[in-house]
C-alpha atoms as a PDB file:
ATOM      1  CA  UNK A   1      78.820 113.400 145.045  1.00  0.00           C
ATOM      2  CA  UNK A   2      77.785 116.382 144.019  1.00  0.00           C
ATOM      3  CA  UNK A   3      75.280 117.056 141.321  1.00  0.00           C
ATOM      4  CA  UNK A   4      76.603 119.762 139.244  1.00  0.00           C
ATOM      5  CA  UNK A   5      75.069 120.931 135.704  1.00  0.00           C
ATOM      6  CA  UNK A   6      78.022 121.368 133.343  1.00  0.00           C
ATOM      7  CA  UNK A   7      77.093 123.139 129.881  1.00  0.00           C
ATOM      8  CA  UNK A   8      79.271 122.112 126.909  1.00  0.00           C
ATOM      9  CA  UNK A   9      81.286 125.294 124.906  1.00  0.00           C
ATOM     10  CA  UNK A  10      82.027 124.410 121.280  1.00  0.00           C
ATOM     11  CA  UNK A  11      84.598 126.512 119.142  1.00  0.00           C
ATOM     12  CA  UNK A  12      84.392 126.358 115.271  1.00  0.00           C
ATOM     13  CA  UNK A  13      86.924 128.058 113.166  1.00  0.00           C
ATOM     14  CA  UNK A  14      89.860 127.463 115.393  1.00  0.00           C
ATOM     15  CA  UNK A  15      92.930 127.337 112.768  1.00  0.00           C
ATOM     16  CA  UNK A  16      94.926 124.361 113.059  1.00  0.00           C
ATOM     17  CA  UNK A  17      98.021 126.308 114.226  1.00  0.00           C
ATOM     18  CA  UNK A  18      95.875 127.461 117.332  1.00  0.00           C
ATOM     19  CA  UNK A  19      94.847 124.184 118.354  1.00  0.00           C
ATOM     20  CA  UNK A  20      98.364 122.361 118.295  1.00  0.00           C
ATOM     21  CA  UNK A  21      99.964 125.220 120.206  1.00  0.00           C
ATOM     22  CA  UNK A  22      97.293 124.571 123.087  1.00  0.00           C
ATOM     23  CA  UNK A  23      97.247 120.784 122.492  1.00  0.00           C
ATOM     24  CA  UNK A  24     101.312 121.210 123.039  1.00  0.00           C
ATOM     25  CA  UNK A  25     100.927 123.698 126.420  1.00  0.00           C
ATOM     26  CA  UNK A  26      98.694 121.340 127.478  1.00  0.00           C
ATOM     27  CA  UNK A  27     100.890 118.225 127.578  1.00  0.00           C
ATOM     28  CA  UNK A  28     103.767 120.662 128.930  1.00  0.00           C
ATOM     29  CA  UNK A  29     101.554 121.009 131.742  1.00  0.00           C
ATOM     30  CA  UNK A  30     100.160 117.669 132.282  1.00  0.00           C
ATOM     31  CA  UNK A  31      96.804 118.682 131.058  1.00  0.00           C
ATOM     32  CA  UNK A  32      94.480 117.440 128.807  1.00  0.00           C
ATOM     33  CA  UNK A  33      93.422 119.985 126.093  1.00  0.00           C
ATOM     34  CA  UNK A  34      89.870 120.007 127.920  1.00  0.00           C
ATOM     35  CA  UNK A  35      90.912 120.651 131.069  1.00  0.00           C
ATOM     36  CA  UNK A  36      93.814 123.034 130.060  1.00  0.00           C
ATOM     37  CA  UNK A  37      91.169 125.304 127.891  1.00  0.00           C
ATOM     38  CA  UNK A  38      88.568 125.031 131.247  1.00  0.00           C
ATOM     39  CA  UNK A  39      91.214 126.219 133.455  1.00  0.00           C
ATOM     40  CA  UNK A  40      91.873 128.885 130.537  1.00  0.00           C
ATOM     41  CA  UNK A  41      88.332 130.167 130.786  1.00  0.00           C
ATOM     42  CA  UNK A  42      88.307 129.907 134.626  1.00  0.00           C
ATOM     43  CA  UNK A  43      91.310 132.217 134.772  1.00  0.00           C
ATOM     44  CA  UNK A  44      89.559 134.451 132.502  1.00  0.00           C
ATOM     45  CA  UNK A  45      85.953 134.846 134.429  1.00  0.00           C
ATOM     46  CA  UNK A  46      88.148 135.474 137.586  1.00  0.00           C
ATOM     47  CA  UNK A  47      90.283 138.215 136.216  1.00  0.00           C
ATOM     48  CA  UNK A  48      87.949 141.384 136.169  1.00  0.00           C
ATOM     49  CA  UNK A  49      87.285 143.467 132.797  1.00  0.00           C
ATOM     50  CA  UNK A  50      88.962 146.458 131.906  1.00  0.00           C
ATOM     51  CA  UNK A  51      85.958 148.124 132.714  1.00  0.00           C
ATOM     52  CA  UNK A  52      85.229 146.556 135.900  1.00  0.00           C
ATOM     53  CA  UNK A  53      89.011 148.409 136.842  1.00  0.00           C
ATOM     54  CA  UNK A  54      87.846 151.337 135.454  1.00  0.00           C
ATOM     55  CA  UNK A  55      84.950 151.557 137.758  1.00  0.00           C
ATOM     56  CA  UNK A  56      87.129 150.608 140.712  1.00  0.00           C
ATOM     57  CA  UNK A  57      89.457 153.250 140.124  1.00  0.00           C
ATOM     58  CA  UNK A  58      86.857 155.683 139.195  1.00  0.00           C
ATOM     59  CA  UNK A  59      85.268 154.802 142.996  1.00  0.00           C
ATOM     60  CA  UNK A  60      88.313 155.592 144.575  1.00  0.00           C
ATOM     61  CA  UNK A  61      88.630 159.128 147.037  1.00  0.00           C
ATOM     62  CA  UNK A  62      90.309 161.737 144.469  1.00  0.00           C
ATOM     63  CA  UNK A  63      93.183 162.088 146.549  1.00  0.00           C
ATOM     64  CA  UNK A  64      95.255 161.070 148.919  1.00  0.00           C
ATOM     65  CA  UNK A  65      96.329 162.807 152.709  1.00  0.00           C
ATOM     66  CA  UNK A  66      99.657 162.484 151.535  1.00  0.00           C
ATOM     67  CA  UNK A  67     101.863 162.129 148.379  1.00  0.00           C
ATOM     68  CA  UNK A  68     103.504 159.503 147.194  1.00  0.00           C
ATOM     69  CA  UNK A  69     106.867 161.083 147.839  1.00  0.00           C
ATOM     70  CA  UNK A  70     105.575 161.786 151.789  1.00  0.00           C
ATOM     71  CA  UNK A  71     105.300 158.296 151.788  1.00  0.00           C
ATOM     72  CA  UNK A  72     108.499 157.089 150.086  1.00  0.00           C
ATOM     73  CA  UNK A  73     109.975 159.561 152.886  1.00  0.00           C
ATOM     74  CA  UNK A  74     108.028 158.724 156.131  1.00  0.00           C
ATOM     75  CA  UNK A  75     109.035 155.072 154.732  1.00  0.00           C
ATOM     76  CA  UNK A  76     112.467 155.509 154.258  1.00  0.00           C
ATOM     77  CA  UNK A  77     112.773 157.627 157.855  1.00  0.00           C
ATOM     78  CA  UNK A  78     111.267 154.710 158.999  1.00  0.00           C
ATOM     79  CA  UNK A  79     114.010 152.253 158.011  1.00  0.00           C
ATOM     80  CA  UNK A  80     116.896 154.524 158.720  1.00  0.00           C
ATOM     81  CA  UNK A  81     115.784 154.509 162.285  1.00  0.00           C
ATOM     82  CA  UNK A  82     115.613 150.698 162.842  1.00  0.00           C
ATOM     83  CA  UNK A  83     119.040 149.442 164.236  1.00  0.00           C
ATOM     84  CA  UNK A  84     121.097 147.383 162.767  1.00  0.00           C
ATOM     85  CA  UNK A  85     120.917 143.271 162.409  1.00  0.00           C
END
């Protein structure tokens, strides 16, 4: 068994509303609220930030050999070629 340190995450001022509308998604998926909000925050730490795009884009070359329509072309000479099923 592993020995894994879990912290605790409390939430104050969630409406009511809020909290039945997860409580409900959370039976719809055959959760409990706990581990329906964990896999919430899971998802969330593995999706990267807006700026964590930014800086991916930013880091890519500033062009490419060839335009998008080159490709769409070379793509589509591609599969005009191919014979027939």
């Amino acid at each position: 068994m592993h020995n894994v340190c879990m912290s605790l995450i409390q939430i104050r001022g969630v409406d009511d509303a809020t909290r039945e509308e997860l409580k409900a998604r959370a039976v719809r998926e055959g959760l409990s609220l706990n581990a329906f909000l964990r896999r919430l925050l899971e998802r969330a730490v593995e999706t990267p930030s807006r700026d964590e795009v930014l800086a991916r884009i930013a880091g890519r070359p500033d062009k490419s050999a060839r335009s998008s329509t080159q490709i769409v072309r070379a793509l589509r000479d591609e599969r005009s070629s191919e014979p027939l099923a």
